[in-house]
N, C-alpha and C. Protein backbone atom coordinates (compact mmCIF):
# COMPACT_ATOMS: atom_id res chain seq x y z
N UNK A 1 0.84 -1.17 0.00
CA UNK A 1 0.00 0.00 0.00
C UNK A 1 0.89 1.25 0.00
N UNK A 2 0.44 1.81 -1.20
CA UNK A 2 1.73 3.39 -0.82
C UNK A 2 1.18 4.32 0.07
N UNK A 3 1.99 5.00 0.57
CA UNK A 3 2.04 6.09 1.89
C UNK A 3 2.28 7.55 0.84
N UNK A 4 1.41 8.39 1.44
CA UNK A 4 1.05 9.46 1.07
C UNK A 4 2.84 10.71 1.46
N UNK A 5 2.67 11.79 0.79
CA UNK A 5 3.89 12.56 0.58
C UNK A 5 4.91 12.64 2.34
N UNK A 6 3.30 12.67 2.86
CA UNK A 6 3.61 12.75 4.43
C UNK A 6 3.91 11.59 5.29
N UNK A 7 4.22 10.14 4.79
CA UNK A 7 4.60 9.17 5.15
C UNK A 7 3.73 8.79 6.11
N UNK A 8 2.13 9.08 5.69
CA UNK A 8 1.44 8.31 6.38
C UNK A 8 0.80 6.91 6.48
N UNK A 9 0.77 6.30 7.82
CA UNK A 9 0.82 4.71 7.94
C UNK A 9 -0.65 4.41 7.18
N UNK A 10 -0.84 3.26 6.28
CA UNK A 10 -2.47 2.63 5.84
C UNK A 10 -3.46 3.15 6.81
N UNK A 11 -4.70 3.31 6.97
CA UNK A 11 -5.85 3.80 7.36
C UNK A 11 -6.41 2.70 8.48
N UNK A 12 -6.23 1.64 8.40
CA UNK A 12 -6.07 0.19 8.97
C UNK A 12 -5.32 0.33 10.50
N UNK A 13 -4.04 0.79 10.58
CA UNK A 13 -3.14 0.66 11.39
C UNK A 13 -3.53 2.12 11.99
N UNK A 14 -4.41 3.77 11.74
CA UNK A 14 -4.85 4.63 12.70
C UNK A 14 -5.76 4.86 13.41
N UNK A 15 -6.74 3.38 13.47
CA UNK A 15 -8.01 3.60 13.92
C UNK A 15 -7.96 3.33 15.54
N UNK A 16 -8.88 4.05 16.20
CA UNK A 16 -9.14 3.83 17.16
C UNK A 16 -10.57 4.36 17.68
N UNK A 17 -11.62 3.30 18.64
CA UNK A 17 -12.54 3.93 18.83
C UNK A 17 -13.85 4.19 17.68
N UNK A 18 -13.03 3.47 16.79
CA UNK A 18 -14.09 3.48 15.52
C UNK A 18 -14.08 4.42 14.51
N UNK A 19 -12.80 5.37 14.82
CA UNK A 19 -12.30 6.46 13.79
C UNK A 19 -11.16 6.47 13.66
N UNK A 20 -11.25 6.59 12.31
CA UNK A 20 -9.35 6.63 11.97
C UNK A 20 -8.74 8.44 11.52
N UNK A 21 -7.33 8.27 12.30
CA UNK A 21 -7.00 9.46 12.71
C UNK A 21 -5.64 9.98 11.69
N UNK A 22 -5.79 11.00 11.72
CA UNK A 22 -4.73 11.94 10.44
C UNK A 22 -3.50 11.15 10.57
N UNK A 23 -3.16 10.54 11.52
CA UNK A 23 -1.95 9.89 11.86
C UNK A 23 -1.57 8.96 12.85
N UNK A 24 -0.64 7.97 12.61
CA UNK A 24 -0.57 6.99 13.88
C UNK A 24 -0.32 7.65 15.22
N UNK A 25 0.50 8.79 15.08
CA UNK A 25 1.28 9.65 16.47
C UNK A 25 -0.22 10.37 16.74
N UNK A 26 -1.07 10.63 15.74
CA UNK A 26 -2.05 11.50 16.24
C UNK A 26 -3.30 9.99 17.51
N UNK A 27 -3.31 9.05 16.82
CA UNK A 27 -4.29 7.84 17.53
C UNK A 27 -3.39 7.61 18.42
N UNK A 28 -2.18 7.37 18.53
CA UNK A 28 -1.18 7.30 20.01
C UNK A 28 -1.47 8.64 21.08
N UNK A 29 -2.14 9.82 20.76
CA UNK A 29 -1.92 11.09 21.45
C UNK A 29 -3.11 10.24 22.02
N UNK A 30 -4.40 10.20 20.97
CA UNK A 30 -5.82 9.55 21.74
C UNK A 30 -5.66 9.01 22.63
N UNK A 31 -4.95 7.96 22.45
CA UNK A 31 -4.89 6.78 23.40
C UNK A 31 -4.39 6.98 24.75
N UNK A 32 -3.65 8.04 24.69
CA UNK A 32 -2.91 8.91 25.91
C UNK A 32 -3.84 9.85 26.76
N UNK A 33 -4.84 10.59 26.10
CA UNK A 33 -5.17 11.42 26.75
C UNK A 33 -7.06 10.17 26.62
N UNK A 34 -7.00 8.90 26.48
CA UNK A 34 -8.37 7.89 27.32
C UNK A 34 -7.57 7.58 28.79
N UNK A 35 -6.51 7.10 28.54
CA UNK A 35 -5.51 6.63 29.82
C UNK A 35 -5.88 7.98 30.98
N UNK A 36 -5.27 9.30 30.22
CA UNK A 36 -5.70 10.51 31.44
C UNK A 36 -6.92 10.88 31.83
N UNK A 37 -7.81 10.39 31.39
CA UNK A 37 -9.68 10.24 31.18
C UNK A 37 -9.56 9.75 32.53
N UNK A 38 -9.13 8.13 32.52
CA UNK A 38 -9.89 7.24 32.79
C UNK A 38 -8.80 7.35 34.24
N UNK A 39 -7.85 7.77 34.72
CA UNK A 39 -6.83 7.74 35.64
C UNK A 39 -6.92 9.76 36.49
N UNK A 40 -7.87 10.15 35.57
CA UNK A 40 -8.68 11.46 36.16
C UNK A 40 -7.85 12.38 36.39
N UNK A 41 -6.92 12.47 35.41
CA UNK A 41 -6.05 13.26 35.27
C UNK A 41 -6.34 14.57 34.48
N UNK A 42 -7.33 14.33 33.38
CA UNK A 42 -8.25 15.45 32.67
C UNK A 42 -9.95 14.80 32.81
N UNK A 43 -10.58 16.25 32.67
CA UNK A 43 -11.87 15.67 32.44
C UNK A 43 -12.42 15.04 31.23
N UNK A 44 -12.02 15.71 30.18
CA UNK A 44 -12.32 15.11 29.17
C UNK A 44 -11.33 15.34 27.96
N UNK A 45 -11.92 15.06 26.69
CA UNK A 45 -11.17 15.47 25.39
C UNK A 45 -12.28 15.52 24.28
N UNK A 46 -12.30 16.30 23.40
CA UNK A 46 -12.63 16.56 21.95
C UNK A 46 -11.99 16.18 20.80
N UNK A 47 -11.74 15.86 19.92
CA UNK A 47 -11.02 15.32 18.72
C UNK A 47 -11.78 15.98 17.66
N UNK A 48 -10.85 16.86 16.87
CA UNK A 48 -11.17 17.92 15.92
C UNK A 48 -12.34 18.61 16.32
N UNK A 49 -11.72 19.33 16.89
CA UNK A 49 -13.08 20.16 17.01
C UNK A 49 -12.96 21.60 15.82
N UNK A 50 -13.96 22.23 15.23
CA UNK A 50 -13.96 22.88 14.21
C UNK A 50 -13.75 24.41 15.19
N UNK A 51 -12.56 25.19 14.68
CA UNK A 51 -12.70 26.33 15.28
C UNK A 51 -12.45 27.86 14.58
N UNK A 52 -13.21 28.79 14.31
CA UNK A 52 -12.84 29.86 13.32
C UNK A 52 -11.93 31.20 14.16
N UNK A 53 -11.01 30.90 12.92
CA UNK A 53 -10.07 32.10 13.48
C UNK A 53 -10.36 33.99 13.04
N UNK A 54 -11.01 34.36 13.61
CA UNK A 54 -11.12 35.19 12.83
C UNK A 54 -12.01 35.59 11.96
N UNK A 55 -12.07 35.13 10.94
CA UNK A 55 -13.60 35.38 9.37
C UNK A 55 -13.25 34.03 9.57
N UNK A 56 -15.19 33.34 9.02
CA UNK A 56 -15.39 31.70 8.47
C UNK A 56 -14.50 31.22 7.60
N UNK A 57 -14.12 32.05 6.99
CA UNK A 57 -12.88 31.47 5.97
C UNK A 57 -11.71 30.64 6.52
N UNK A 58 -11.34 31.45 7.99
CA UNK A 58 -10.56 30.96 8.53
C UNK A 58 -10.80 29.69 9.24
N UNK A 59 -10.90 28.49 8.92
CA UNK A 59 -11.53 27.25 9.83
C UNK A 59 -10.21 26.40 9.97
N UNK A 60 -10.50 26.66 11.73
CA UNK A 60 -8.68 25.42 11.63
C UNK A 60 -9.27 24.58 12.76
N UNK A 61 -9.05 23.52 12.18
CA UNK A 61 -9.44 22.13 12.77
C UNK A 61 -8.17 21.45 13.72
N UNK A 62 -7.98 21.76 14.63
CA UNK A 62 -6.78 20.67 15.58
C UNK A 62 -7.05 19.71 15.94
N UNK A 63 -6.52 18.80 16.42
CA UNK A 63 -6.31 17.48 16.83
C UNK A 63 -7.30 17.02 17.94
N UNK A 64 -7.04 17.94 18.72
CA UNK A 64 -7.98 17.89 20.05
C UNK A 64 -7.92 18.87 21.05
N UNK A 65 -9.16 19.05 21.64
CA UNK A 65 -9.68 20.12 22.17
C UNK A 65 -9.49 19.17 24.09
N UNK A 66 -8.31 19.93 24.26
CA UNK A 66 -8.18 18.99 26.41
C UNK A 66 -8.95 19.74 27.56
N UNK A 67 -9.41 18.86 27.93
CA UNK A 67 -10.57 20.08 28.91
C UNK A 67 -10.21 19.38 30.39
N UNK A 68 -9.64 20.20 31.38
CA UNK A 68 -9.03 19.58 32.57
C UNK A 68 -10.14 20.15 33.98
N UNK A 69 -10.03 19.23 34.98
CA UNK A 69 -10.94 19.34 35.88
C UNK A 69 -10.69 20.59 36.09
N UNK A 70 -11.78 21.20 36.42
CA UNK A 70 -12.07 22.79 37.35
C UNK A 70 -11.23 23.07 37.99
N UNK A 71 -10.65 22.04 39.28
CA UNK A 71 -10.13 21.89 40.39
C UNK A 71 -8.76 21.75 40.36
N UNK A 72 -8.09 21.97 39.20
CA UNK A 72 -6.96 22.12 38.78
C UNK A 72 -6.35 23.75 38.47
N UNK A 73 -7.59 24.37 38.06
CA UNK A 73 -7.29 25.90 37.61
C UNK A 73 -6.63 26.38 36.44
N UNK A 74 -6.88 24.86 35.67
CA UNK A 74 -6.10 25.19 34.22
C UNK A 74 -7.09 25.41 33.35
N UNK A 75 -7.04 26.26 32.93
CA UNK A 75 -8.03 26.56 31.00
C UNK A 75 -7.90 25.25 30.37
N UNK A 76 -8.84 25.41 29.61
CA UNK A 76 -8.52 24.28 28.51
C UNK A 76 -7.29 24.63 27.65
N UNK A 77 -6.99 23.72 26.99
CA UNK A 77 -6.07 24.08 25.95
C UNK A 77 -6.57 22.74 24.69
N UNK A 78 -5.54 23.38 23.68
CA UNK A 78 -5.90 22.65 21.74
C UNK A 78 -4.40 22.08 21.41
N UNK A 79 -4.61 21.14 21.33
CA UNK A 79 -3.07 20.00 20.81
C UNK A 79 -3.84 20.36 18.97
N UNK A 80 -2.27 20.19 19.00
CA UNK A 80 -1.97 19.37 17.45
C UNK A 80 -0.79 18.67 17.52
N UNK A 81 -0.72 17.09 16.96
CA UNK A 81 -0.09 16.77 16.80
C UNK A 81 0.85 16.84 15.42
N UNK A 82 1.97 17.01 15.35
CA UNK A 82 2.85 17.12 14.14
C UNK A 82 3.59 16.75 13.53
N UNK A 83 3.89 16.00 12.76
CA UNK A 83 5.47 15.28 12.09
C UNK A 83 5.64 16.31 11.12
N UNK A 84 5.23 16.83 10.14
CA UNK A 84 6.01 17.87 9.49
C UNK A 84 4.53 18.88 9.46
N UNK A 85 5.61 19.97 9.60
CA UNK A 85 4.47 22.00 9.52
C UNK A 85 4.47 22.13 8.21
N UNK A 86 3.41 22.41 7.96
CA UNK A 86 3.16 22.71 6.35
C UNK A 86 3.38 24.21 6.20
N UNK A 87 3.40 24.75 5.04
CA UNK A 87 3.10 26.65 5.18
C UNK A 87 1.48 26.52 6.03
N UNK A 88 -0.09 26.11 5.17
CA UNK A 88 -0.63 26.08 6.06
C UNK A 88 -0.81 26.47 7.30
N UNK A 89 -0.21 25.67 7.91
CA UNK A 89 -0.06 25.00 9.63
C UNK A 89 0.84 26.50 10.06
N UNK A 90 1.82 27.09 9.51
CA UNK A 90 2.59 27.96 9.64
C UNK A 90 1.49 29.47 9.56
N UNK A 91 0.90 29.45 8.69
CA UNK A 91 -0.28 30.39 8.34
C UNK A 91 -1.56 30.34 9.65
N UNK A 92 -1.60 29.49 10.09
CA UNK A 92 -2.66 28.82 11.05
C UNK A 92 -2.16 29.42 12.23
N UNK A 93 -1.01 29.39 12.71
CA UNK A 93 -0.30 29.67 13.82
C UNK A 93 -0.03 31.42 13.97
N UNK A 94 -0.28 31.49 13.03
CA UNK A 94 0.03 33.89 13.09
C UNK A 94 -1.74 34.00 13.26
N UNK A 95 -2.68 33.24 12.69
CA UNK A 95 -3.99 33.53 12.55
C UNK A 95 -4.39 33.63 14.15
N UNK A 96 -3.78 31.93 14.84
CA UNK A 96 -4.00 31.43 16.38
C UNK A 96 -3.70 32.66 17.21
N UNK A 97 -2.25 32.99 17.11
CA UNK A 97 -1.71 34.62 17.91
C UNK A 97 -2.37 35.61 17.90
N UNK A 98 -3.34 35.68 17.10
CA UNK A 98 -3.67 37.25 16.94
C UNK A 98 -5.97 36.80 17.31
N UNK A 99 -6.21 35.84 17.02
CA UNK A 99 -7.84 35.77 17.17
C UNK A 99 -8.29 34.38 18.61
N UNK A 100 -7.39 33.64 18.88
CA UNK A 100 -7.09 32.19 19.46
C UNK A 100 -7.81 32.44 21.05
N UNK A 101 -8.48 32.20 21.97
CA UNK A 101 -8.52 32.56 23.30
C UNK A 101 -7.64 31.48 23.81
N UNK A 102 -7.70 30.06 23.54
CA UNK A 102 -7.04 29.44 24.22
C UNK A 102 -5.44 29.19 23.63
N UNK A 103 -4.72 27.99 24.74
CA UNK A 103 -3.42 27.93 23.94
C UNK A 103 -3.16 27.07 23.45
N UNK A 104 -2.17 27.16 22.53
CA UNK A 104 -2.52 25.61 21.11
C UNK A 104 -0.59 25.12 21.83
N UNK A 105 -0.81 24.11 21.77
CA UNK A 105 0.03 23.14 21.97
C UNK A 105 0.47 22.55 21.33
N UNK A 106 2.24 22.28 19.99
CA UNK A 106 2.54 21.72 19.24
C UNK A 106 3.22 20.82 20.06
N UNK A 107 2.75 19.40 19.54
CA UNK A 107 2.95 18.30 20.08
C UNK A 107 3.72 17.23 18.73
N UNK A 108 5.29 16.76 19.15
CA UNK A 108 5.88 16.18 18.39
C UNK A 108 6.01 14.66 19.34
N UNK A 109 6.14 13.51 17.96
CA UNK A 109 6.28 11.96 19.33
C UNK A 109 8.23 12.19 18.95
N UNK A 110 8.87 11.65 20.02
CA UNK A 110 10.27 11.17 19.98
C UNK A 110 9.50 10.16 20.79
N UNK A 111 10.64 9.52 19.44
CA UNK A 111 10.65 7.89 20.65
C UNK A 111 9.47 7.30 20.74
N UNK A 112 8.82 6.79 22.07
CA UNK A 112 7.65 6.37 22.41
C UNK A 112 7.06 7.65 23.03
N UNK A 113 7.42 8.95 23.33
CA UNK A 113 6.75 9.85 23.97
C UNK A 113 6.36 10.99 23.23
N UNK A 114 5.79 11.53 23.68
CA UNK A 114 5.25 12.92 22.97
C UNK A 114 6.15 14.47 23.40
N UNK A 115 6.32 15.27 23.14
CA UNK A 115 6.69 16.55 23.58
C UNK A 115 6.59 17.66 23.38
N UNK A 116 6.35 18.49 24.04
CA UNK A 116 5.48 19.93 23.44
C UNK A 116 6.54 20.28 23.23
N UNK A 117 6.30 20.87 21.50
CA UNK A 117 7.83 22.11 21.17
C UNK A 117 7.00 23.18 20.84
N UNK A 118 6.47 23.74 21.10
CA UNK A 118 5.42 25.06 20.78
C UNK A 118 4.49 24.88 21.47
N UNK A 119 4.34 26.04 22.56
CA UNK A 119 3.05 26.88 23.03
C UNK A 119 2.63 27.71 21.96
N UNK A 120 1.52 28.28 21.55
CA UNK A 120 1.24 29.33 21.26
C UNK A 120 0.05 29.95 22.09
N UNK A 121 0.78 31.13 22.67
CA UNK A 121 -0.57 31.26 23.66
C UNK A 121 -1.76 32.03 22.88
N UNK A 122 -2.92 32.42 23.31
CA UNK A 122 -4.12 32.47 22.48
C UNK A 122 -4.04 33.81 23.71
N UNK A 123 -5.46 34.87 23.25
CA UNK A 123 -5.59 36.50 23.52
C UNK A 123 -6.79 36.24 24.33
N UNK A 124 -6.66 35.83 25.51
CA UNK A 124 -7.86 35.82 26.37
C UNK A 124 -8.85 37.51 25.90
C-alpha cells in the first residue's frame, strides 16, 4: 500500500474507537489522553473540534480540544499533533496569535513519547 507525501501509515493501522486518525502519532496522542480520562487526570477530550479564526474562511481544525478538571485551575487548551508543519499549519499559527482565546500546543512523538515544542498562547 503506498504512503502518502507525508509518510502516512495505511488507514487500517490509525483507527481507534471506531475512527481513523490523520496519523498513527495523532491515535497514540488519543490513546494517551483515554488513559488521562480514565486515571482522572483530565476531564475530558474533543477530537477535531472545528474552530474559526477570525472570518469563516478561517476554519482550523486541531487534533484535540483537552478540557481539565475545574479543580486544577487550568483553561482548557488545543493539541496538534505534528510530524512535518506545512506553510498552512505555519499560516494557522500567526492567525492562532492574533484571534485564538485558548493555547494551542505543538505536540511532536520522539521515541515512544510525545513533547510539546510550541506553546502558542491564544488572547484571552
Amino acid at each position: 500500500m503506498a504512503r502518502t507525501k507525508y509518510k502516512v501509515s495505511p488507514a487500517g493501522e490509525r483507527q481507534y474507537l471506531g475512527r481513523t486518525f490523520g496519523s498513527k502519532a495523532e491515535m497514540q496522542y488519543c490513546q494517551m489522553l483515554e488513559t488521562d480520562v480514565s486515571m482522572g487526570e483530565i476531564r475530558a477530550y474533543i477530537c477535531q473540534p472545528r474552530l474559526w479564526l477570525g472570518v469563516p474562511e478561517n476554519v482550523y481544525i486541531p487534533d484535540f480540544l483537552v478540557i481539565p478538571w475545574e479543580k486544577l485551575g487550568q483553561a482548557p487548551w488545543v493539541v496538534d499533533v505534528k510530524g512535518v508543519e506545512t506553510a498552512k499549519f505555519k499560516r494557522d499559527k500567526k492567525l492562532w496569535k492574533k484571534y485564538a482565546a485558548l493555547d494551542l500546543h505543538v505536540v511532536k512523538k520522539k521515541g515512544t513519547r510525545f513533547v510539546t515544542t510550541e506553546v502558542i498562547h491564544g488572547t484571552p
